[in-house]
Protein backbone atom coordinates (compact mmCIF):
# COMPACT_ATOMS: atom_id res chain seq x y z
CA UNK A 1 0.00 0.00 0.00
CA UNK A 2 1.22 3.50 -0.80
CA UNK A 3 0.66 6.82 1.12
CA UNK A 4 -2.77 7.51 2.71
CA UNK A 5 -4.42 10.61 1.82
CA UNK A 6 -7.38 11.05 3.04
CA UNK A 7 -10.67 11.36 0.94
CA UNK A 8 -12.73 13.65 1.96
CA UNK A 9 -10.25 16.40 3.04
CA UNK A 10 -7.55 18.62 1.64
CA UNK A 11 -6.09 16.38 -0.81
CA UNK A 12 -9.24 16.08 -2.82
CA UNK A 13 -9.62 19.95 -2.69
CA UNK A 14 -6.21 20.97 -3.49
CA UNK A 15 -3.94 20.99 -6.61
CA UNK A 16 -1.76 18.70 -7.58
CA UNK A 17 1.01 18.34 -9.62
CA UNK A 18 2.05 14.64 -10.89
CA UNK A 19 6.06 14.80 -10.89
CA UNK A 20 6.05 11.81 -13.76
CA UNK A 21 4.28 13.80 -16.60
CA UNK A 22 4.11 17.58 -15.13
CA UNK A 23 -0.14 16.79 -14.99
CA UNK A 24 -1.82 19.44 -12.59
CA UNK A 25 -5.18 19.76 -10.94
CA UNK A 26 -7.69 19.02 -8.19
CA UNK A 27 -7.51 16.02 -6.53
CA UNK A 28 -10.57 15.01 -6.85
CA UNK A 29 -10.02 15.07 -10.43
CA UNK A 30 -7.61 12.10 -10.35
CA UNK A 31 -8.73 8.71 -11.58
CA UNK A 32 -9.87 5.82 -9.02
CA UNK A 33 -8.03 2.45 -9.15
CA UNK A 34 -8.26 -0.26 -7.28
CA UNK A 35 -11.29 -0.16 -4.57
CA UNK A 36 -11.02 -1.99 -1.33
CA UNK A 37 -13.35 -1.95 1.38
CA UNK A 38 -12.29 1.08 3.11
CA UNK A 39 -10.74 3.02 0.23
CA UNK A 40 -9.68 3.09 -3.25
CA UNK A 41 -6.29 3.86 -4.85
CA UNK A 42 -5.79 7.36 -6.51
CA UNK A 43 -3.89 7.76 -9.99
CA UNK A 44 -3.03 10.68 -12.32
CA UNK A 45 -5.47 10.88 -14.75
CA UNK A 46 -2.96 11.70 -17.55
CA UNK A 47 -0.16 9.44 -17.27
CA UNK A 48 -1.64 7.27 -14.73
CA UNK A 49 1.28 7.27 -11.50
CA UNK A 50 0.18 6.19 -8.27
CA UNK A 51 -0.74 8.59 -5.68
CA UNK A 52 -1.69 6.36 -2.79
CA UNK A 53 -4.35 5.47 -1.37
CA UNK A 54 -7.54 7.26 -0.22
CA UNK A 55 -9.36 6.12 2.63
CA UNK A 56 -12.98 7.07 2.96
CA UNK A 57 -14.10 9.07 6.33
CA UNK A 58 -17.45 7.38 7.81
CA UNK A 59 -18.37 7.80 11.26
CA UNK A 60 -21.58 5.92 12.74
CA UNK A 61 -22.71 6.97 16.05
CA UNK A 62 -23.75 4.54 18.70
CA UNK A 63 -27.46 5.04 18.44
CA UNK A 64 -27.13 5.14 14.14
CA UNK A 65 -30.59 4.03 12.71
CA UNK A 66 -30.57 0.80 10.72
CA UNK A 67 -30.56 1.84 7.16
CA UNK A 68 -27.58 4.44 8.39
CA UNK A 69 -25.56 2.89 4.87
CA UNK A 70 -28.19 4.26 2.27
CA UNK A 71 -27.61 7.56 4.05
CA UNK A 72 -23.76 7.80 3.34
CA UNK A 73 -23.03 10.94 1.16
CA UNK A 74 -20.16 13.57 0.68
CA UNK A 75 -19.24 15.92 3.31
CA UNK A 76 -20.05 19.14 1.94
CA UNK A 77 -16.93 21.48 1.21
């Protein structure tokens, strides 16, 4: 596993530049590779170099209602 970088916070909001092929621009622009359950590995969407992998933030509180995983969205910026 490469670096984490975490999902939903400053990575996926800030620019990048990919030091293989000079690519530059929001993280959240990059291209999603291989998923796992708690993540998914992040790639330059020119050239294709590995970032690392991006681990997605959930939190579930003790008293969570049952159907709290059709509720999962993205934090708001």
């Amino acid at each position: 596993m490469g670096k984490l970088i975490d999902y939903f916070g400053e990575f996926e909001r800030g620019t990048h530049t990919c030091k293989a092929c000079g690519w530059s621009g929001l993280g959240a622009a990059m291209d999603s590779g291989e998923a796992f359950g708690d993540g998914v590995d992040k790639h330059c969407p020119r050239c294709g170099e590995r970032w690392g992998y991006a681990q997605y933030s959930v939190v579930v509180a003790d008293d969570a209602p049952e159907d709290w995983p059709a509720k999962i969205e993205r934090v708001p910026d």
